[in-house]
Protein backbone atom coordinates (compact mmCIF):
# COMPACT_ATOMS: atom_id res chain seq x y z
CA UNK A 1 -42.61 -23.45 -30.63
CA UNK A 2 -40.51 -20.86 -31.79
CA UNK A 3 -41.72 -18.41 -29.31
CA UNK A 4 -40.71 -20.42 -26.47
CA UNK A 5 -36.96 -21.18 -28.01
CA UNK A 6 -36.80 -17.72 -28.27
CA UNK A 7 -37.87 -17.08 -24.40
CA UNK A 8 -35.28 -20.12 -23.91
CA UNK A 9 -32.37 -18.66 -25.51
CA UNK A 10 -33.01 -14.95 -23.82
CA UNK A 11 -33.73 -17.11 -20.47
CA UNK A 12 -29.97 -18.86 -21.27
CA UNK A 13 -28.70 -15.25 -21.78
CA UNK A 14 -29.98 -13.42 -18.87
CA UNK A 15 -28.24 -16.24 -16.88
CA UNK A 16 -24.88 -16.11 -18.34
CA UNK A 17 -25.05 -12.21 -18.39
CA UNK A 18 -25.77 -12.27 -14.66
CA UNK A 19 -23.17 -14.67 -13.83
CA UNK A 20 -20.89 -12.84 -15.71
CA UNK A 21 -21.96 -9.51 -13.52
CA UNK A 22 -21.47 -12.09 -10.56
CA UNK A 23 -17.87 -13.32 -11.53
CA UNK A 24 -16.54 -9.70 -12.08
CA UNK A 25 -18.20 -8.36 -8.88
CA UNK A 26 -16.38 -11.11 -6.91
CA UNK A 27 -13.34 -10.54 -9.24
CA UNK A 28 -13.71 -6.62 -8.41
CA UNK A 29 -14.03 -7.45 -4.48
CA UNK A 30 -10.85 -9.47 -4.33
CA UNK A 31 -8.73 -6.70 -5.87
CA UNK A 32 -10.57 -4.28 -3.23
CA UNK A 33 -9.38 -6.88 -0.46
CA UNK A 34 -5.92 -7.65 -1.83
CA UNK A 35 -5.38 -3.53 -2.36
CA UNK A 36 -6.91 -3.14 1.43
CA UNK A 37 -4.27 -5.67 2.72
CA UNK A 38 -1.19 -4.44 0.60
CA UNK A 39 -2.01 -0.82 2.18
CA UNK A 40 -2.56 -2.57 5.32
CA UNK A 41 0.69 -4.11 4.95
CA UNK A 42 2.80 -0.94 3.60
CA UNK A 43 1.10 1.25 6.96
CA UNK A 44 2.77 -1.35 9.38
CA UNK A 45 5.73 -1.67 8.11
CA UNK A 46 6.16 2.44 7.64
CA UNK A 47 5.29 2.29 11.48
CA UNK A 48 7.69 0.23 12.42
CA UNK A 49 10.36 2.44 9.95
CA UNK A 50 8.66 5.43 11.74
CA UNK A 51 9.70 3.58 14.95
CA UNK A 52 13.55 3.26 14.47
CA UNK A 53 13.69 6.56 13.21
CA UNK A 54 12.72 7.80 16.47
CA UNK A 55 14.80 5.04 18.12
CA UNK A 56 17.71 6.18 16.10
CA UNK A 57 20.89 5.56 18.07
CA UNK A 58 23.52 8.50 17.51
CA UNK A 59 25.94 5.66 16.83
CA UNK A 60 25.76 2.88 15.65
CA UNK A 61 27.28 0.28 12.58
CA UNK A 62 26.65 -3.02 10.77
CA UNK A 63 26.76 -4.87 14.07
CA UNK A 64 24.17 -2.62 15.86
CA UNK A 65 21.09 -4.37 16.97
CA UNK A 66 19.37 -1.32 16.19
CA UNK A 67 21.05 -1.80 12.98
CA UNK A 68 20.64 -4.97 12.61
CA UNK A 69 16.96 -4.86 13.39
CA UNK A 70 16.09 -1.77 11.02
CA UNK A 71 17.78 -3.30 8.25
CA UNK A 72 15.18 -5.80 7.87
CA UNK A 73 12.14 -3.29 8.71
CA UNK A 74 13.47 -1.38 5.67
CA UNK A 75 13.87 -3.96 3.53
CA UNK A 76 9.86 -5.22 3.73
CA UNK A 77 9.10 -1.34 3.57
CA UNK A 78 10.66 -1.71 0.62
CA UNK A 79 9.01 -4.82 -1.30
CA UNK A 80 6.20 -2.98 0.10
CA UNK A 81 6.24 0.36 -1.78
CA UNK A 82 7.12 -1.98 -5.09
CA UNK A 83 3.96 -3.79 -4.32
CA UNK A 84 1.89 -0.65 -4.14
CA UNK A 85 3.52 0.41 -7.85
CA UNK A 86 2.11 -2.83 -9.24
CA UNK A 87 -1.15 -2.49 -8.15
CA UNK A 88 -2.41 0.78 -7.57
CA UNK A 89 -2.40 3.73 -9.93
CA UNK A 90 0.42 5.71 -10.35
CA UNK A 91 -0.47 8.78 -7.87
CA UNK A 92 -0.78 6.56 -4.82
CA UNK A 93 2.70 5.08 -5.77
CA UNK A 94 4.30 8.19 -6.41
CA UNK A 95 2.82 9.36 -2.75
CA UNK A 96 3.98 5.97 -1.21
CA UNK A 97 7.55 6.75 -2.70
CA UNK A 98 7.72 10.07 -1.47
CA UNK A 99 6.53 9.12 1.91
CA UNK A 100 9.53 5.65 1.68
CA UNK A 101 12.55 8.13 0.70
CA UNK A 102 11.08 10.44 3.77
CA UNK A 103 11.51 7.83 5.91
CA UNK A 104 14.85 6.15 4.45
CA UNK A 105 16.75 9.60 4.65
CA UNK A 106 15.09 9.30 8.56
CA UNK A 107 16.01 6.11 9.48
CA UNK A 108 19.77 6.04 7.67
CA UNK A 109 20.79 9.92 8.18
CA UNK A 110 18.90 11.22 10.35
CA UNK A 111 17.63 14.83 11.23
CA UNK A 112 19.03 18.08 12.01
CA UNK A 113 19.22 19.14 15.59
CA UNK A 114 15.74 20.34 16.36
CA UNK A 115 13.66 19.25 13.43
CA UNK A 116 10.70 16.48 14.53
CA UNK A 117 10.90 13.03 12.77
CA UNK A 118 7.07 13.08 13.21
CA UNK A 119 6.77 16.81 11.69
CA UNK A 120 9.47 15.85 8.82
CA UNK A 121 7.31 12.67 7.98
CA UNK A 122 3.89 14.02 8.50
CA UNK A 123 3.03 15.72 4.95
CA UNK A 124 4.03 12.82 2.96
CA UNK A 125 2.42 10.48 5.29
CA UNK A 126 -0.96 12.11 4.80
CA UNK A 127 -0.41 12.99 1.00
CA UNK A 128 0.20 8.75 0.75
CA UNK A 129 -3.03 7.96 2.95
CA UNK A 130 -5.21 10.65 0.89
CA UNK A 131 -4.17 8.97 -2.19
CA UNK A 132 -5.18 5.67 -1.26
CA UNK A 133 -8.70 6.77 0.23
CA UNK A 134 -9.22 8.16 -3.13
CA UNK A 135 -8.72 5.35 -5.38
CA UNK A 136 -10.12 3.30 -2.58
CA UNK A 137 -13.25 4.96 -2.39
């Protein structure tokens, strides 16, 4: 008898230890699919930032529908970048943040005369994406 309690109680403990490698698989998949849709998330919103820098009026105030419009773009870029501090590693936020106060200074000041919003943009852009493929996998 005691041979088969002992088969029953490694039995009992290949189960649990399986489920266990089955609960933090699923666990580790819906990070991977909240991270994918937070980046997701953070690329549209830098688009559409990306998009009213280039749609930039040359003046414009508070009332502005361009203005108006932005502000709110800006704002969900924003939450956005926070969101990518909380769950990524520090690298791909620090790119993310380099790549928002790119785009800020864009949308808000402006460029010189000459000098490409998409050129400006374009290394930190990349730097951000690289960083995320990298943790990502």
């Amino acid at each position: 008898m005691r041979s088969g309690s002992s088969h029953v109680a490694r039995s009992y403990g290949d189960i649990r230890a399986a489920e266990q490698r089955r609960q933090q698989s699923a666990l580790s998949e819906a990070r991977r699919a909240e991270r994918l849709a937070l980046l997701e998330r953070f690329i549209e919103v830098a688009a559409e930032a990306e998009r009213s820098a280039f749609g930039r009026p040359s003046e414009w105030d508070d009332t502005h529908a361009w203005y108006v419009t932005t502000q709110g773009v800006m704002n969900r870029l924003w939450v956005a970048e926070r969101l990518i501090r909380i769950q990524f590693p520090l690298p791909v936020h620090d790119a993310a943040r380099a790549y928002f106060l790119d785009l800020n200074r864009t949308v808000w000041e402006g460029l010189p005369d000459g000098e490409s919003v998409r050129d400006y943009l374009e290394d930190n852009r990349l730097a951000f994406l690289d960083a995320a493929r990298a943790v990502m996998g």
